[in-house]
C-alpha atoms as a PDB file:
ATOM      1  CA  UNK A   1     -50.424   7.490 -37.755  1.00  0.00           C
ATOM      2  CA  UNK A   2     -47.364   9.255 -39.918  1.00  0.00           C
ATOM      3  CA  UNK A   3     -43.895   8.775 -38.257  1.00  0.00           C
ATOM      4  CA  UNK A   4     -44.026  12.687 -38.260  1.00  0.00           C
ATOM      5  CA  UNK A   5     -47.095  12.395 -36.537  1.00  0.00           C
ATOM      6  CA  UNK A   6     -46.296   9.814 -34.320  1.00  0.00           C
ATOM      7  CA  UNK A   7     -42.740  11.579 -33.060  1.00  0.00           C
ATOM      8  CA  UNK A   8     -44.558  14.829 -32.554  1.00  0.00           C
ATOM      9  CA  UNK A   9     -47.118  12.993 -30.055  1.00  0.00           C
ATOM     10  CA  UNK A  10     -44.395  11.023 -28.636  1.00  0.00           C
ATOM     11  CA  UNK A  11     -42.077  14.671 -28.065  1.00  0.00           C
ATOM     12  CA  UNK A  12     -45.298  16.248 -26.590  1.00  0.00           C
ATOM     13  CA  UNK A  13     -45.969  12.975 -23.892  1.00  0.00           C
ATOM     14  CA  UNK A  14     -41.961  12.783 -23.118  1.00  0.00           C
ATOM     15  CA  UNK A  15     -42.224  16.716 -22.496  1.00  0.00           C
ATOM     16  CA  UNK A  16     -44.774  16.422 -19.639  1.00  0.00           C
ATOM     17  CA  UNK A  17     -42.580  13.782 -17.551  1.00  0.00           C
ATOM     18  CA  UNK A  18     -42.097  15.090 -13.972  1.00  0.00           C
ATOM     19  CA  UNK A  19     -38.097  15.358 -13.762  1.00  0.00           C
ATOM     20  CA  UNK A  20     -37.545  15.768 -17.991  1.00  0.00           C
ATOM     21  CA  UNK A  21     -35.958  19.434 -18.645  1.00  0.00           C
ATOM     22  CA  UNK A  22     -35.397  18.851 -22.282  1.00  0.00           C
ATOM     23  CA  UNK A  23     -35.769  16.088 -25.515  1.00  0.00           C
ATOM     24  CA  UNK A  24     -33.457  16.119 -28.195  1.00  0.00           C
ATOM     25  CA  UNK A  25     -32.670  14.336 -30.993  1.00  0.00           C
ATOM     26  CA  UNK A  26     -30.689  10.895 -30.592  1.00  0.00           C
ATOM     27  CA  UNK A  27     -27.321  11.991 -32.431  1.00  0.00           C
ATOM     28  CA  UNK A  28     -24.055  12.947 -32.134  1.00  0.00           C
ATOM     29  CA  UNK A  29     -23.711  16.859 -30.733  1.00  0.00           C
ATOM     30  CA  UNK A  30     -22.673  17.899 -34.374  1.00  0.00           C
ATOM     31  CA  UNK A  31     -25.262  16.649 -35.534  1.00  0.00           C
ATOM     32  CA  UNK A  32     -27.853  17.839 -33.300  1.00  0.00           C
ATOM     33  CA  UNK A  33     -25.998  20.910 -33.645  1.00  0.00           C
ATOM     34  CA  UNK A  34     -26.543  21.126 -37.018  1.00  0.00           C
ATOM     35  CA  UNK A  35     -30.699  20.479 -36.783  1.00  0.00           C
ATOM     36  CA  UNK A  36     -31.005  23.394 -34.359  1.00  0.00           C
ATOM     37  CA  UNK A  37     -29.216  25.416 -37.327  1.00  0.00           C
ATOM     38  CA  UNK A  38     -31.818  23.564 -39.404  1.00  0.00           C
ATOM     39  CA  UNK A  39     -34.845  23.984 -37.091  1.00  0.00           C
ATOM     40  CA  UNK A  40     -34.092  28.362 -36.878  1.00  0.00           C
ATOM     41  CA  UNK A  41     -34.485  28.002 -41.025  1.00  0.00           C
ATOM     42  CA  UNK A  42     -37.250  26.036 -40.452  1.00  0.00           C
ATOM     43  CA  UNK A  43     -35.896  22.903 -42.389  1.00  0.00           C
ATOM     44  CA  UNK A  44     -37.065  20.423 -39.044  1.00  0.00           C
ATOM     45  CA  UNK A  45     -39.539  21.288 -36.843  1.00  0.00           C
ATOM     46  CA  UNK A  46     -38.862  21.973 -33.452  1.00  0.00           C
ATOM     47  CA  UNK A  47     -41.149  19.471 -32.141  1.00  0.00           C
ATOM     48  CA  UNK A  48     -40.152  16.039 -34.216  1.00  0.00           C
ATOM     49  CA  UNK A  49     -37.417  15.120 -31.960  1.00  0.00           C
ATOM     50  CA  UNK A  50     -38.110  11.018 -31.088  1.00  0.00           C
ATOM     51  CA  UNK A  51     -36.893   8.873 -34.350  1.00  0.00           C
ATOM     52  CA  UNK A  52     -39.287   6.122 -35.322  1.00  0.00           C
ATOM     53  CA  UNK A  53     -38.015   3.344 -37.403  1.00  0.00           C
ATOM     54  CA  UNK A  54     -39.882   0.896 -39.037  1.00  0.00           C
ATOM     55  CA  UNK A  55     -38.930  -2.871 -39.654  1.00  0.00           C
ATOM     56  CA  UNK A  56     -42.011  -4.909 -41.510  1.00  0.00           C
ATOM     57  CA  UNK A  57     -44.029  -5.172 -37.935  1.00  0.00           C
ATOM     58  CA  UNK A  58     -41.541  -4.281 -35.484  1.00  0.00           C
ATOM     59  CA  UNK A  59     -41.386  -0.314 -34.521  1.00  0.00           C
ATOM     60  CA  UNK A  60     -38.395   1.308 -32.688  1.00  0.00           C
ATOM     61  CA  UNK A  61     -37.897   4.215 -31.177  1.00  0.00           C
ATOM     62  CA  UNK A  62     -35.502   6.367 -30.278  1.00  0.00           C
ATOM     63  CA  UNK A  63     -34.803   9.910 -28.195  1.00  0.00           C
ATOM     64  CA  UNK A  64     -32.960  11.839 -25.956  1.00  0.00           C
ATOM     65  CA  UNK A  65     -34.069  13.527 -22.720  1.00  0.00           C
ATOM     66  CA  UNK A  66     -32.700  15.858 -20.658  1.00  0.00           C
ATOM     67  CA  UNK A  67     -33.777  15.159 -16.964  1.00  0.00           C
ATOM     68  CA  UNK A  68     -33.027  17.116 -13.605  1.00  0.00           C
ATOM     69  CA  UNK A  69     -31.587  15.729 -10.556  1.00  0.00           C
ATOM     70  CA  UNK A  70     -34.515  16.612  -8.252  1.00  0.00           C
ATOM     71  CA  UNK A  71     -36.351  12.841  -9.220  1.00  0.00           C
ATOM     72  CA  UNK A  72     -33.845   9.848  -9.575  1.00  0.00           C
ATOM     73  CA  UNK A  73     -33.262  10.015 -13.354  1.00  0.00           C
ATOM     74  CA  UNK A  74     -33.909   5.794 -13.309  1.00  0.00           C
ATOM     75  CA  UNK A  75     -37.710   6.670 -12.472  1.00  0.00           C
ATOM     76  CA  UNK A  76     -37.869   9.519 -14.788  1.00  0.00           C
ATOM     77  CA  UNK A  77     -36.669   7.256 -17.436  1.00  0.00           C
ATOM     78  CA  UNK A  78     -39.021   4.457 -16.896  1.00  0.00           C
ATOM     79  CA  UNK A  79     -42.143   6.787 -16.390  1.00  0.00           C
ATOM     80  CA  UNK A  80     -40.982   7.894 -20.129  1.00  0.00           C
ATOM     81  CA  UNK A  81     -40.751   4.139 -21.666  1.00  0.00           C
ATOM     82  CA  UNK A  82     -44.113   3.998 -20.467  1.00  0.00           C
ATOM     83  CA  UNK A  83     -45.547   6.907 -21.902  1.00  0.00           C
ATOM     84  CA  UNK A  84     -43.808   6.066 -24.887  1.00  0.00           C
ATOM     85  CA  UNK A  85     -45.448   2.565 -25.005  1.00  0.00           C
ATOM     86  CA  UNK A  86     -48.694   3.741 -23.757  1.00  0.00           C
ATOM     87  CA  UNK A  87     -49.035   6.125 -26.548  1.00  0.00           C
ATOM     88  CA  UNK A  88     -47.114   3.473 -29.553  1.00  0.00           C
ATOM     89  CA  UNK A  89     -49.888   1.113 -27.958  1.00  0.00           C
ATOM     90  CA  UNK A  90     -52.822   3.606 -28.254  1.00  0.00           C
ATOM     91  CA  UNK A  91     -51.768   5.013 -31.838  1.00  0.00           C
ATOM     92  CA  UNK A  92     -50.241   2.018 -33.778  1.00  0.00           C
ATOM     93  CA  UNK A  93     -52.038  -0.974 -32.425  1.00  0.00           C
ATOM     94  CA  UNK A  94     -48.279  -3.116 -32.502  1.00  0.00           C
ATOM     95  CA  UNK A  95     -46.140  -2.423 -29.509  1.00  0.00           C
ATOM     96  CA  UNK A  96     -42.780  -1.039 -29.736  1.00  0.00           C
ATOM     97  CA  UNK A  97     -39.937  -3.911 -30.083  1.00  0.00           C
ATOM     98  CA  UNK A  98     -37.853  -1.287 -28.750  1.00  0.00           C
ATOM     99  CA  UNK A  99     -37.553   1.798 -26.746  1.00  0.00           C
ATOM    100  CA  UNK A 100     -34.216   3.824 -26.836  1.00  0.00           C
ATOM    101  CA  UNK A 101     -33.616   6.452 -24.862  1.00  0.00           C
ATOM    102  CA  UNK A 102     -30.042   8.520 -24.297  1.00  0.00           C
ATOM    103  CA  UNK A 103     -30.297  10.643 -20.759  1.00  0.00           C
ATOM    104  CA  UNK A 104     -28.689  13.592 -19.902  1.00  0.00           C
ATOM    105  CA  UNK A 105     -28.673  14.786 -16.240  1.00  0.00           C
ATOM    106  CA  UNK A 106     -28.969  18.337 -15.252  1.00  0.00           C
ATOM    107  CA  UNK A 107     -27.361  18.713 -11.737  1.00  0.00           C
ATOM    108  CA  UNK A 108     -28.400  21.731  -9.799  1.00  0.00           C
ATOM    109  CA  UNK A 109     -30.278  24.682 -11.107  1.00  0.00           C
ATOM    110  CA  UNK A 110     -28.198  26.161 -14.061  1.00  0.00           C
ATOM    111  CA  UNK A 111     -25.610  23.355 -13.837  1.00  0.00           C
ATOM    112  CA  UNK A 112     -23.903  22.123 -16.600  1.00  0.00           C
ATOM    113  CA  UNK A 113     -25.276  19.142 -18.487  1.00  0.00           C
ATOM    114  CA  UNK A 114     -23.120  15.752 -18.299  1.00  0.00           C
ATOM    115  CA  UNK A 115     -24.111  12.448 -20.086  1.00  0.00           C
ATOM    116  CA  UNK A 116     -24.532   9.980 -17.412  1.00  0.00           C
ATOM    117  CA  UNK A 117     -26.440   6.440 -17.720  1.00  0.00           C
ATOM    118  CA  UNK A 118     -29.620   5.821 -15.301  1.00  0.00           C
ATOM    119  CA  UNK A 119     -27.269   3.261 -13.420  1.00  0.00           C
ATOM    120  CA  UNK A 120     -24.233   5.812 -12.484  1.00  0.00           C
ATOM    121  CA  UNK A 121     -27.366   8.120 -10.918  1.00  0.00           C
ATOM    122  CA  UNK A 122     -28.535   5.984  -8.763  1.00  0.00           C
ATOM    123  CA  UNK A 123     -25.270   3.685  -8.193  1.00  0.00           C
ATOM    124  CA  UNK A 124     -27.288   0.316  -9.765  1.00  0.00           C
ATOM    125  CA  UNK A 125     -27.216  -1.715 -12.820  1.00  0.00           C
ATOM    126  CA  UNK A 126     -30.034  -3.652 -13.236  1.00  0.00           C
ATOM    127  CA  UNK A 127     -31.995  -1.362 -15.375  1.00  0.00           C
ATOM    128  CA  UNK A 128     -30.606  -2.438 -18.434  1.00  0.00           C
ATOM    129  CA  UNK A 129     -28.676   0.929 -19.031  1.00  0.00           C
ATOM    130  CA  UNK A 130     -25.682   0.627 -21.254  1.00  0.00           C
ATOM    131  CA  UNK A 131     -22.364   2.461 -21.157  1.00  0.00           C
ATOM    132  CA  UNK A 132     -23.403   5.289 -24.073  1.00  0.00           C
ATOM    133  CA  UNK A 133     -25.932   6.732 -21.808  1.00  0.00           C
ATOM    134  CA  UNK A 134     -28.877   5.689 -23.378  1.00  0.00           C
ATOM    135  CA  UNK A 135     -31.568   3.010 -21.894  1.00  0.00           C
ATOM    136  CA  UNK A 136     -32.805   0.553 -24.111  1.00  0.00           C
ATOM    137  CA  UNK A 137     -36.126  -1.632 -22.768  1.00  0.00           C
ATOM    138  CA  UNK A 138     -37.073  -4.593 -25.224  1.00  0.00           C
ATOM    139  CA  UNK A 139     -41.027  -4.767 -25.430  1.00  0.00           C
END
């Protein structure tokens, strides 16, 4: 499967989480900023948002979710690693080395985004979340 091809399954299967409200690409604001400008000319398409990266036989990937505060965002976030490695498993036939994901948590209907790691939701640490935000699960 294309990387294209691949990040557009992988959007569609993060999408249907219970508890994810949104995925967007893993960069800076500006930047993301910038590829909504570029997705309303039609220069990305709306529905590539997980980065796959390549490495001889080791595959990474990376994305950013949105989740709400109705589910503890630590499950939400594993339920998506596994999707994400179900469907790398299914598609590619080598598992993913790594899966990188950046979480944003939605607090109350309407509320305001704020960046907060899968750890500071549920007051742990041992779920390997680091202090940008994102989760990152070796395979």
């Amino acid at each position: 499967m294309r990387d294209e091809a691949l990040s557009r399954a992988l959007t569609s299967r993060i999408r249907s989480v219970d508890g994810v409200v949104a995925v967007h690409p893993p960069r800076a604001i500006v930047q993301a900023a910038a590829e909504v400008v570029a997705g309303t000319l039609a220069l990305r398409a709306p529905d590539v948002l997980v980065d796959v990266h390549r490495d001889g036989s080791s595959l990474r990937v990376v994305t950013g979710i949105a989740v709400d505060d109705a589910r503890p965002a630590k499950d939400t976030v594993r339920e998506v690693g596994e999707r994400i490695r179900d469907l790398v498993d299914e598609h590619e036939g080598v598992p993913a080395g790594l899966v990188d994901v950046t979480v944003r948590l939605v607090e109350g209907v309407g509320g305001a985004a704020a960046e907060r790691t899968a750890s500071e939701a549920d007051g742990s640490d041992a779920d390997g979340s680091v202090a940008d935000g994102s989760v990152a699960t070796a395979g």
